[in-house]
PDB file of N, CA and C in Angstrom:
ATOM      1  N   UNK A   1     -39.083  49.303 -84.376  1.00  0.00           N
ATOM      2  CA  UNK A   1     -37.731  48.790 -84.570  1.00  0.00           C
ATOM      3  C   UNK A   1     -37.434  47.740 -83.506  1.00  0.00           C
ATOM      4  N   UNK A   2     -36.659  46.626 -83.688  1.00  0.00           N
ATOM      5  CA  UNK A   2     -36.222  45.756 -83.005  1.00  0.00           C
ATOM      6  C   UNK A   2     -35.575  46.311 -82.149  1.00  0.00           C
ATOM      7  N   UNK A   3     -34.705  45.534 -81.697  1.00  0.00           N
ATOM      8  CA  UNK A   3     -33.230  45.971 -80.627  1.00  0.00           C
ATOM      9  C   UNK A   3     -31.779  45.580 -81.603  1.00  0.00           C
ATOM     10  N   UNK A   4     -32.050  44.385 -82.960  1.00  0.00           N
ATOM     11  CA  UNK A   4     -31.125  44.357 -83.701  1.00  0.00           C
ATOM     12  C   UNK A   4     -30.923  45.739 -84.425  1.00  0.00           C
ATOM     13  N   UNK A   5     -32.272  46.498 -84.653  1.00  0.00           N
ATOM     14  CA  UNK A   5     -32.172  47.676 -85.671  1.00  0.00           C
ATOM     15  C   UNK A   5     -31.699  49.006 -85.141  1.00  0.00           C
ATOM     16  N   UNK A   6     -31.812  48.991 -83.803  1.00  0.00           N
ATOM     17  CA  UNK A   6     -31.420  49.928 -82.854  1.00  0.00           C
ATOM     18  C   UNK A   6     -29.691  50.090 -82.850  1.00  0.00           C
ATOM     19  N   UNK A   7     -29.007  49.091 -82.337  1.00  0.00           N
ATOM     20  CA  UNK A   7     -27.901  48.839 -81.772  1.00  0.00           C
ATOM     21  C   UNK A   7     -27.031  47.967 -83.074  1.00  0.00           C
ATOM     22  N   UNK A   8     -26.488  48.658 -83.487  1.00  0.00           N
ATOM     23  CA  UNK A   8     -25.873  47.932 -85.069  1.00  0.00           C
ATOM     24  C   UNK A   8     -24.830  47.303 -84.779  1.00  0.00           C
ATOM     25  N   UNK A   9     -23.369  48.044 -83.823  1.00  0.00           N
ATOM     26  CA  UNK A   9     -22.679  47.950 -83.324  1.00  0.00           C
ATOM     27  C   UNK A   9     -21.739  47.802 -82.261  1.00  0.00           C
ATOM     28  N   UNK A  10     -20.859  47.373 -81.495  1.00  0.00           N
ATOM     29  CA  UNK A  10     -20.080  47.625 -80.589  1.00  0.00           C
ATOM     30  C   UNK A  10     -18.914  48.751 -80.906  1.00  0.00           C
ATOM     31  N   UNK A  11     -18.595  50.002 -80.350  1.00  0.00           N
ATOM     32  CA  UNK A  11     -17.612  50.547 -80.662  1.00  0.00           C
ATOM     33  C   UNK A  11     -16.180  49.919 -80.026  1.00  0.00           C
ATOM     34  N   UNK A  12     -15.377  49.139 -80.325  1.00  0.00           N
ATOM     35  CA  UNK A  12     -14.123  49.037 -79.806  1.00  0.00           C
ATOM     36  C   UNK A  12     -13.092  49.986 -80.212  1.00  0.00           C
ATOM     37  N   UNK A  13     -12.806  50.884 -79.617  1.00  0.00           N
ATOM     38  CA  UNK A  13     -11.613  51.716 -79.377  1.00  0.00           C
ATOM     39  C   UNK A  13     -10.947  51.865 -78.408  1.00  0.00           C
ATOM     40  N   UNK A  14      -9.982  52.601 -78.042  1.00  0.00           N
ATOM     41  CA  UNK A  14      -9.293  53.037 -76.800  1.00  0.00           C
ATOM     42  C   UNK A  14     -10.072  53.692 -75.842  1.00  0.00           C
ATOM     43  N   UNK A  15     -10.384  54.804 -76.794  1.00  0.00           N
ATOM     44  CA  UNK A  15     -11.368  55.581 -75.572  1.00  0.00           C
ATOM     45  C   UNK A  15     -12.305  54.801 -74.783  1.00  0.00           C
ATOM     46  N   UNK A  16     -13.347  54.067 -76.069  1.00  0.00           N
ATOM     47  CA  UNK A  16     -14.433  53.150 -75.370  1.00  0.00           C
ATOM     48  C   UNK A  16     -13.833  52.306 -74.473  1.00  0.00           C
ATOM     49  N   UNK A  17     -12.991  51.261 -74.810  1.00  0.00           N
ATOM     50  CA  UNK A  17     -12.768  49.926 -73.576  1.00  0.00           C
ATOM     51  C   UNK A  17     -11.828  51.055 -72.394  1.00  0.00           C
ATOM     52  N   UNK A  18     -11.311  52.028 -72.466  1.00  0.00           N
ATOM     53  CA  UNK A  18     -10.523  52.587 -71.304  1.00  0.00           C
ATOM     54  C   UNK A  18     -11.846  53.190 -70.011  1.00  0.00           C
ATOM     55  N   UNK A  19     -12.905  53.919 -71.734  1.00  0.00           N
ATOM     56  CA  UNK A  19     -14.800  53.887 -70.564  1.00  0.00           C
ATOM     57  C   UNK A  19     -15.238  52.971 -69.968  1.00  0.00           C
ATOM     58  N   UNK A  20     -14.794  51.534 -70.605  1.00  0.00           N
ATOM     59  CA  UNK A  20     -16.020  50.345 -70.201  1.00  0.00           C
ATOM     60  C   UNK A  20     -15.212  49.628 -69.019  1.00  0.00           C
ATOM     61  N   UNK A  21     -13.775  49.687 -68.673  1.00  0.00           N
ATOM     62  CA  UNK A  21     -13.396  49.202 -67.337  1.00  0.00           C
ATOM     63  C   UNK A  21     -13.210  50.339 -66.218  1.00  0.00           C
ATOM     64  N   UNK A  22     -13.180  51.637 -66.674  1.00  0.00           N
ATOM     65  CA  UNK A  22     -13.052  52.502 -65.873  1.00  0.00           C
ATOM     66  C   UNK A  22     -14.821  53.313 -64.936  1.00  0.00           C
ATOM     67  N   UNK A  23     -15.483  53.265 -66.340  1.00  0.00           N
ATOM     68  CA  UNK A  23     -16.600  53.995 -65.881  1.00  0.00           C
ATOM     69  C   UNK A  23     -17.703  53.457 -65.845  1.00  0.00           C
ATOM     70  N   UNK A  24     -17.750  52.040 -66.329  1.00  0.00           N
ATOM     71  CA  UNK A  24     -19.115  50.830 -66.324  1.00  0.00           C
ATOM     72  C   UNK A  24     -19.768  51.321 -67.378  1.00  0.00           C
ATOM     73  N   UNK A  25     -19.215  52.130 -68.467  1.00  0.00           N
ATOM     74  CA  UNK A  25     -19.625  52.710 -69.660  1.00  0.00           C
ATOM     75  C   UNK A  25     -19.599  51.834 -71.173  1.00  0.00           C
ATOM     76  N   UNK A  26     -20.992  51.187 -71.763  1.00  0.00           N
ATOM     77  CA  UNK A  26     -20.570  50.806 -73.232  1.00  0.00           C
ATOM     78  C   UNK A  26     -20.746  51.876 -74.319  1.00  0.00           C
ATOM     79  N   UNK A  27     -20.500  51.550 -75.118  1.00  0.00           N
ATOM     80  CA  UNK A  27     -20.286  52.321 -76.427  1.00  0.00           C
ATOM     81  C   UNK A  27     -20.917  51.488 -77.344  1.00  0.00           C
ATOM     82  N   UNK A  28     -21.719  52.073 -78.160  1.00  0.00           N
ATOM     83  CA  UNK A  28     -22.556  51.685 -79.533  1.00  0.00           C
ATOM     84  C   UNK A  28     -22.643  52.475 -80.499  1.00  0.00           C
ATOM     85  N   UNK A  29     -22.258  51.522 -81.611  1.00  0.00           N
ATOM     86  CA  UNK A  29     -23.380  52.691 -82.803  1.00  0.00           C
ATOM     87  C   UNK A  29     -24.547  52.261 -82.814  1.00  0.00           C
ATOM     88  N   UNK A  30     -25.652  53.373 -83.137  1.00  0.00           N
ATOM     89  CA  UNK A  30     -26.548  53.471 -83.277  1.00  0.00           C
ATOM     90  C   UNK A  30     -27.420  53.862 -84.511  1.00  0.00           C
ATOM     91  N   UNK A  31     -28.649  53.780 -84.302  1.00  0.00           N
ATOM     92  CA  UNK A  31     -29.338  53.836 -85.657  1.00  0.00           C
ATOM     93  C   UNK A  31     -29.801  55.298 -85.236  1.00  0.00           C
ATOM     94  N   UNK A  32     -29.617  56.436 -86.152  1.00  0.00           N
ATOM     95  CA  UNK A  32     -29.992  57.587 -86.133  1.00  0.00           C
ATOM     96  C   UNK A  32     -31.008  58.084 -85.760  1.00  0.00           C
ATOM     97  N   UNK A  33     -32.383  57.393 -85.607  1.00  0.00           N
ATOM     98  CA  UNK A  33     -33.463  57.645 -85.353  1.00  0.00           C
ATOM     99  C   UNK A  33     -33.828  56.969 -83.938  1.00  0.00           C
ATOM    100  N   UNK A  34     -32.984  56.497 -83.450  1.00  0.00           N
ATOM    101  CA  UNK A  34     -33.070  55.785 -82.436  1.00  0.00           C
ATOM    102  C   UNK A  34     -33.168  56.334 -81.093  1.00  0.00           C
ATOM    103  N   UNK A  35     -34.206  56.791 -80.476  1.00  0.00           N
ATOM    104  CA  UNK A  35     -33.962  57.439 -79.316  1.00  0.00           C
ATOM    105  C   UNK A  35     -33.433  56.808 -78.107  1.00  0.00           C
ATOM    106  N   UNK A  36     -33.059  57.523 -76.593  1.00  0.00           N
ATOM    107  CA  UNK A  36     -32.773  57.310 -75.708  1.00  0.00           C
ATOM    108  C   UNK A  36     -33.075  55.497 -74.930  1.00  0.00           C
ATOM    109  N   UNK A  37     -34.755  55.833 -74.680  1.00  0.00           N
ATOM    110  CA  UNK A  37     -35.428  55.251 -74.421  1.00  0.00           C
ATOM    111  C   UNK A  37     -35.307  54.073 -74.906  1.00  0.00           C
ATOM    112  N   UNK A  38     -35.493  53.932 -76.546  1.00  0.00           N
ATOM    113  CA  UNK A  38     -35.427  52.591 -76.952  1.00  0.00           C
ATOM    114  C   UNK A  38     -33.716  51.661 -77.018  1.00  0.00           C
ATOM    115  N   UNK A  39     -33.102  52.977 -77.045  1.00  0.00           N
ATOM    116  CA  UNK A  39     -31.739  52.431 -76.495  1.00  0.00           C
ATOM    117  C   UNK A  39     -31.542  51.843 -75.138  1.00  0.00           C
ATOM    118  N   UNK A  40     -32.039  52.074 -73.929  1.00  0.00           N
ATOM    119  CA  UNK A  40     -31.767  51.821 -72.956  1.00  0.00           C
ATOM    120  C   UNK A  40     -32.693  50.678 -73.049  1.00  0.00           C
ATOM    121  N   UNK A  41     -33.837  50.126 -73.595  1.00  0.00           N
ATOM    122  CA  UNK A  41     -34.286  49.131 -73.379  1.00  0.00           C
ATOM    123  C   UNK A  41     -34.122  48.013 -74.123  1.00  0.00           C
ATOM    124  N   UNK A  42     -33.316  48.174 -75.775  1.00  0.00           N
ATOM    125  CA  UNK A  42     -32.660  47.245 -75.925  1.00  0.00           C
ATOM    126  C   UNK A  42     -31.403  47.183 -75.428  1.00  0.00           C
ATOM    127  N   UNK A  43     -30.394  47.276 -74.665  1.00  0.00           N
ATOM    128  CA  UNK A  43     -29.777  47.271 -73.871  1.00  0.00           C
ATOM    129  C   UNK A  43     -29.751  46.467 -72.538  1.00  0.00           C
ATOM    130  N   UNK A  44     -30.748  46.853 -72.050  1.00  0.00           N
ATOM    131  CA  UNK A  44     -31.174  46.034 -71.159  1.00  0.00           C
ATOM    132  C   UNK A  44     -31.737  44.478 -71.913  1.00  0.00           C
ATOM    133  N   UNK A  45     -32.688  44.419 -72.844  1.00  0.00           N
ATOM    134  CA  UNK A  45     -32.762  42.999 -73.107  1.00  0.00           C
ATOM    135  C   UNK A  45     -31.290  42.363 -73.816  1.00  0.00           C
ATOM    136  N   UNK A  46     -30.926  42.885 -74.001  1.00  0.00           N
ATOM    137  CA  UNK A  46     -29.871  42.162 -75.376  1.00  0.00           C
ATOM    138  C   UNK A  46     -28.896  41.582 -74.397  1.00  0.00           C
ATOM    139  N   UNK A  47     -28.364  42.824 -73.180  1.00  0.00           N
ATOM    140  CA  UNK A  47     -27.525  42.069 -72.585  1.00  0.00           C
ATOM    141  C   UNK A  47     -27.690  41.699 -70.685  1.00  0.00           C
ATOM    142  N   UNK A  48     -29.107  41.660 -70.623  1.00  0.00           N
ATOM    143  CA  UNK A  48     -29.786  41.270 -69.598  1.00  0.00           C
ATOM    144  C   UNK A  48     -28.900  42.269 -68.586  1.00  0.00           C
ATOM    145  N   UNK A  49     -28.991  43.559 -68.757  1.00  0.00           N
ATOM    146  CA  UNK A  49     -27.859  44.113 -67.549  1.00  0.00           C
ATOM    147  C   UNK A  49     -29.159  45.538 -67.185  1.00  0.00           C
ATOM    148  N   UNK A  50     -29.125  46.149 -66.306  1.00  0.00           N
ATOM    149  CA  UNK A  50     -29.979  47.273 -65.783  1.00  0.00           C
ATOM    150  C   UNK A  50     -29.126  48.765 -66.002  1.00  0.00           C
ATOM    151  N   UNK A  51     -29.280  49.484 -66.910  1.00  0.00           N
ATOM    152  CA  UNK A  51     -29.117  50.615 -67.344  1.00  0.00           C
ATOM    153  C   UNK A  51     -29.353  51.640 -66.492  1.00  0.00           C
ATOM    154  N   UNK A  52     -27.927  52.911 -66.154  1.00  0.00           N
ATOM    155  CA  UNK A  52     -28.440  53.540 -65.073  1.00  0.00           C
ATOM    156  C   UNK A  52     -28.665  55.108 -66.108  1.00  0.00           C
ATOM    157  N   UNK A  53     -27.800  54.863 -67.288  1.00  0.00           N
ATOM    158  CA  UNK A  53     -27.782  56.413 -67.979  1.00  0.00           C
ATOM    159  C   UNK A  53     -27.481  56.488 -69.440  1.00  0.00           C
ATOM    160  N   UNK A  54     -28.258  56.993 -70.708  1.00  0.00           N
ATOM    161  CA  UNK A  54     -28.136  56.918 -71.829  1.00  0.00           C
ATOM    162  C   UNK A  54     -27.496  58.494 -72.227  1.00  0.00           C
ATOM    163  N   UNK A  55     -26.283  58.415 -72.883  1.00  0.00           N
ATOM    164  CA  UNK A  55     -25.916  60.500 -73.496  1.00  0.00           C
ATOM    165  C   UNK A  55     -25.853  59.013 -74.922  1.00  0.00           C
ATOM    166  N   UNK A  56     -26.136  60.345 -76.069  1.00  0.00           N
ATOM    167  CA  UNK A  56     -26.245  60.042 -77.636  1.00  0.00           C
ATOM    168  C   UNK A  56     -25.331  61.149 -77.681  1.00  0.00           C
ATOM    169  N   UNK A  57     -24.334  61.128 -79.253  1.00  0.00           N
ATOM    170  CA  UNK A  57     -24.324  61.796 -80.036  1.00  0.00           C
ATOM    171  C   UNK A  57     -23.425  61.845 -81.041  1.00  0.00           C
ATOM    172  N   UNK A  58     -24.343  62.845 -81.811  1.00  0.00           N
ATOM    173  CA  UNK A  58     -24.328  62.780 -83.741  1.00  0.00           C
ATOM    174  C   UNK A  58     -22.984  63.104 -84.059  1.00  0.00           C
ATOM    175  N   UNK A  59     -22.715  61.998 -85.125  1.00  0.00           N
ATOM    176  CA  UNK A  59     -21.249  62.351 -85.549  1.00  0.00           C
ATOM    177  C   UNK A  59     -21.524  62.676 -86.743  1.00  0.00           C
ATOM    178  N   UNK A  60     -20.851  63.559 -87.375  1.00  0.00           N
ATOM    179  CA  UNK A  60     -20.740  64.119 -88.865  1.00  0.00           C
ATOM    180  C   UNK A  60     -19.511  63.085 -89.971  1.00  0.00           C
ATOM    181  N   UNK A  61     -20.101  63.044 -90.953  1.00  0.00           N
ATOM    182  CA  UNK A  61     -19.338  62.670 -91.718  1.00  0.00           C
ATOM    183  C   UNK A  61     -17.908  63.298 -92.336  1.00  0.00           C
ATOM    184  N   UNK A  62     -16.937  62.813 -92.119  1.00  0.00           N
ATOM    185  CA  UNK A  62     -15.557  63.030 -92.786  1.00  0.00           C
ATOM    186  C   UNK A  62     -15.423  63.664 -94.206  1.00  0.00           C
ATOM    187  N   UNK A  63     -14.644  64.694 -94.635  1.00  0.00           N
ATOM    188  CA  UNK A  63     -14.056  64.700 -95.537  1.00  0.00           C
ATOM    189  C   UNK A  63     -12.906  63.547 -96.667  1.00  0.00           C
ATOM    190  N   UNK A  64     -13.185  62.799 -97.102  1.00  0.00           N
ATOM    191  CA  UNK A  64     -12.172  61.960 -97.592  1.00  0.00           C
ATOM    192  C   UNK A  64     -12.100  62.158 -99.014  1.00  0.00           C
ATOM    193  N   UNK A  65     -11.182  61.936 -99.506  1.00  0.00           N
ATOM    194  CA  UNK A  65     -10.325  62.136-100.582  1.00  0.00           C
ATOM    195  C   UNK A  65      -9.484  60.767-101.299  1.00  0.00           C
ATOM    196  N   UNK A  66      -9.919  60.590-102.695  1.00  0.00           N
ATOM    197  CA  UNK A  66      -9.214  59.483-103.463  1.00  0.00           C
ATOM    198  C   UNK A  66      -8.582  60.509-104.414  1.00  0.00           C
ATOM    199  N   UNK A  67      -7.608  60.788-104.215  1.00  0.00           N
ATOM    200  CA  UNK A  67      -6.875  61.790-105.837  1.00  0.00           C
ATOM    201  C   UNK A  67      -7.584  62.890-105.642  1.00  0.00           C
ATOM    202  N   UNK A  68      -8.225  63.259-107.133  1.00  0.00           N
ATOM    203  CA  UNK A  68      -8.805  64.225-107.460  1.00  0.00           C
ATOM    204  C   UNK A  68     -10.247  64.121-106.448  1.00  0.00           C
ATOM    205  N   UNK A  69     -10.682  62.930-106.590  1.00  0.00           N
ATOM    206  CA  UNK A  69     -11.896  62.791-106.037  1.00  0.00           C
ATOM    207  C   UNK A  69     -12.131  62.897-104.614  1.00  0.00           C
ATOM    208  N   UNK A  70     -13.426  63.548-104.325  1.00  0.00           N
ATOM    209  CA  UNK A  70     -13.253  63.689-102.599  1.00  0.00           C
ATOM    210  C   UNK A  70     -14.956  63.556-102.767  1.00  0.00           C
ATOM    211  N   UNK A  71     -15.192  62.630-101.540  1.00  0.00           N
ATOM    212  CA  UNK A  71     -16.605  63.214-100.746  1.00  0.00           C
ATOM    213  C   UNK A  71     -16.679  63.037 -99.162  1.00  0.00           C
ATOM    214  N   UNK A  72     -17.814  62.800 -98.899  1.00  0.00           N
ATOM    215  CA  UNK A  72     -17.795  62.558 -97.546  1.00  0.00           C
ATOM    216  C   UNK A  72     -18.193  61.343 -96.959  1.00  0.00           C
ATOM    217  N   UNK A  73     -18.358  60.934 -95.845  1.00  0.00           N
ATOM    218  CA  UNK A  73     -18.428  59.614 -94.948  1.00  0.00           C
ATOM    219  C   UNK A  73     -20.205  59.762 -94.485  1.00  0.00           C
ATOM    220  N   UNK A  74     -20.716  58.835 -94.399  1.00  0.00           N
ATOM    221  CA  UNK A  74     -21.916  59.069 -93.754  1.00  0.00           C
ATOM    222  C   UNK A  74     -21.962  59.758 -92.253  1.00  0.00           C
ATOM    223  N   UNK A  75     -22.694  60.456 -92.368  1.00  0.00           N
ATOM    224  CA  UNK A  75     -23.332  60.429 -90.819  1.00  0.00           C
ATOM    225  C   UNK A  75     -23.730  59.609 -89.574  1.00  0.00           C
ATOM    226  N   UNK A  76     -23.523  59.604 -88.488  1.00  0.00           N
ATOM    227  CA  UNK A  76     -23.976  58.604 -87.635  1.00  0.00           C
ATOM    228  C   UNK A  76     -24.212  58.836 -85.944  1.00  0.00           C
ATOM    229  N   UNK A  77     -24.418  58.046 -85.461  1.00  0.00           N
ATOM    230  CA  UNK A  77     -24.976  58.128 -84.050  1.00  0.00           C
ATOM    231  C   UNK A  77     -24.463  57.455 -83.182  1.00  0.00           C
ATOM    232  N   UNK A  78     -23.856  58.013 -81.797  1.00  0.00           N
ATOM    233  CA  UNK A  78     -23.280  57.255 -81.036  1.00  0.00           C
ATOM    234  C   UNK A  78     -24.328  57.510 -79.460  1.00  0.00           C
ATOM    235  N   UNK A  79     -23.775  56.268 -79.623  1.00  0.00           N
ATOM    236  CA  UNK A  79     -24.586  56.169 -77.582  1.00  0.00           C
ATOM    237  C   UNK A  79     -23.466  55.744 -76.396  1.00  0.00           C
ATOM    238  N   UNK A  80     -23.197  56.161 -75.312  1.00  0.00           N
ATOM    239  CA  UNK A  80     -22.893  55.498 -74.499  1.00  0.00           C
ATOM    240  C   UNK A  80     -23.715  55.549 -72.973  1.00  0.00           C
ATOM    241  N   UNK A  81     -23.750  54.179 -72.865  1.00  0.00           N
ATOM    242  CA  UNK A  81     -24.297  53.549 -71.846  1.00  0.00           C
ATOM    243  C   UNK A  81     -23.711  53.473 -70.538  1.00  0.00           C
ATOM    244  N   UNK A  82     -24.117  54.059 -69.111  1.00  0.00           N
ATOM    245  CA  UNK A  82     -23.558  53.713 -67.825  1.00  0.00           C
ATOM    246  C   UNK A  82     -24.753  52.641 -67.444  1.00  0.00           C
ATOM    247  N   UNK A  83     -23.865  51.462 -67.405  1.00  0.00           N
ATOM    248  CA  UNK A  83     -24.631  50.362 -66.299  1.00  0.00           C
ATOM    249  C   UNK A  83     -24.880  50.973 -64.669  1.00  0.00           C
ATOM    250  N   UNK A  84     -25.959  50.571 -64.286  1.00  0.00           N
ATOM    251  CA  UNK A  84     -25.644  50.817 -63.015  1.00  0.00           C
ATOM    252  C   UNK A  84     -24.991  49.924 -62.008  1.00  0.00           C
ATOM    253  N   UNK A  85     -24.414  50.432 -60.852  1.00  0.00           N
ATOM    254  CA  UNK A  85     -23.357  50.101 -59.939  1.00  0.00           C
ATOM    255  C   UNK A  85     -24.009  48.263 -59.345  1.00  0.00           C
ATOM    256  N   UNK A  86     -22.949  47.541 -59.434  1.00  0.00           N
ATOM    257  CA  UNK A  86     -23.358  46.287 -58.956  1.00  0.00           C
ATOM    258  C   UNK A  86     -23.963  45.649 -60.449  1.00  0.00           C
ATOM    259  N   UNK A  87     -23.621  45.708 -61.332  1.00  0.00           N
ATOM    260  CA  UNK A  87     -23.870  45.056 -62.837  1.00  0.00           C
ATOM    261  C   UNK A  87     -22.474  45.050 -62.986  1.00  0.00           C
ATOM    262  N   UNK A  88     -22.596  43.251 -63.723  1.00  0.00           N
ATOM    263  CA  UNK A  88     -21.315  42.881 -64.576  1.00  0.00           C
ATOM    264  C   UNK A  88     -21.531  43.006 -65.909  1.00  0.00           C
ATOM    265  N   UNK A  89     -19.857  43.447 -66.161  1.00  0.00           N
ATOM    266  CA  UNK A  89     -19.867  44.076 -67.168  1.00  0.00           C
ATOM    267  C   UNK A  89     -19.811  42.981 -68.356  1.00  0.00           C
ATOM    268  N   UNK A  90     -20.916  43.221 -69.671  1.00  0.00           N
ATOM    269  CA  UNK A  90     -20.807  42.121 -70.381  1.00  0.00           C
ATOM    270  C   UNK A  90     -19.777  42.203 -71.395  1.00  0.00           C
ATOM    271  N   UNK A  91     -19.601  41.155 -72.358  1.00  0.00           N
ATOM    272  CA  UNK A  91     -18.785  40.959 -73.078  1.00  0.00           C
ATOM    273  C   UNK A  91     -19.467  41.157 -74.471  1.00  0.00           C
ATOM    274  N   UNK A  92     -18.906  41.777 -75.498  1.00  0.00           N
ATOM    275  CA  UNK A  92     -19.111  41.972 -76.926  1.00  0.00           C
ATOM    276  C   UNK A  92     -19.630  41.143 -77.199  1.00  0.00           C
ATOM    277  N   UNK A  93     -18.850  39.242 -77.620  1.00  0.00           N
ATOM    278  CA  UNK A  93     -18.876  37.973 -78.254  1.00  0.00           C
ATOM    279  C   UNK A  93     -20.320  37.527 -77.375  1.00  0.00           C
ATOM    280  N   UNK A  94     -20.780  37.789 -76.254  1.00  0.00           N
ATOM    281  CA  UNK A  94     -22.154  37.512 -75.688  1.00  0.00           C
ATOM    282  C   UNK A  94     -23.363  37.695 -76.532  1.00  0.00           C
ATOM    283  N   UNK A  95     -23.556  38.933 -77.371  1.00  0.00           N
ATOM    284  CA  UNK A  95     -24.751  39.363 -77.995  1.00  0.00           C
ATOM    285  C   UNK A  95     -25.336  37.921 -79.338  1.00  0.00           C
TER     286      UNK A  95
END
């Protein structure tokens, strides 16, 4: 897998950007099969920054409902990233 196939996304939320100025923490979605390792090293190339710590984890898909009709949301994978100390923090629009 590339580093495009790895890293699909940026998560922008509250929680995430309140992580990424507070704790030097990014947030990604990820590709399910994607381990640690290859996360932290596309990471490091994509946004030329030195990775101090990779946690993953699996999110379950939602219950949702149209009317009568209901199924569920896919499954998926989250990562967040601690840069290590003395790395600037990059910007989304960079990649």
């Amino acid at each position: 897998m590339n580093r495009q196939q790895i890293i699909l996304r940026p998560l922008v939320t509250e929680k995430c950007v309140a992580k990424k100025e507070a704790e030097q923490t990014l947030a990604f979605e990820v590709a399910g099969d994607a381990t640690k390792v290859q996360i932290k090293n596309a990471v490091e190339k994509l946004f030329k920054v030195k990775v101090a710590e990779v946690r993953t984890a699996n999110q379950t898909g939602k219950l949702r409902r149209r009317g009568r009709f209901a199924g569920y949301r896919s499954d998926w994978k989250k990562a967040y990233v601690r840069l290590k100390a003395g790395e600037k923090m990059p910007e989304y629009a960079e990649i």
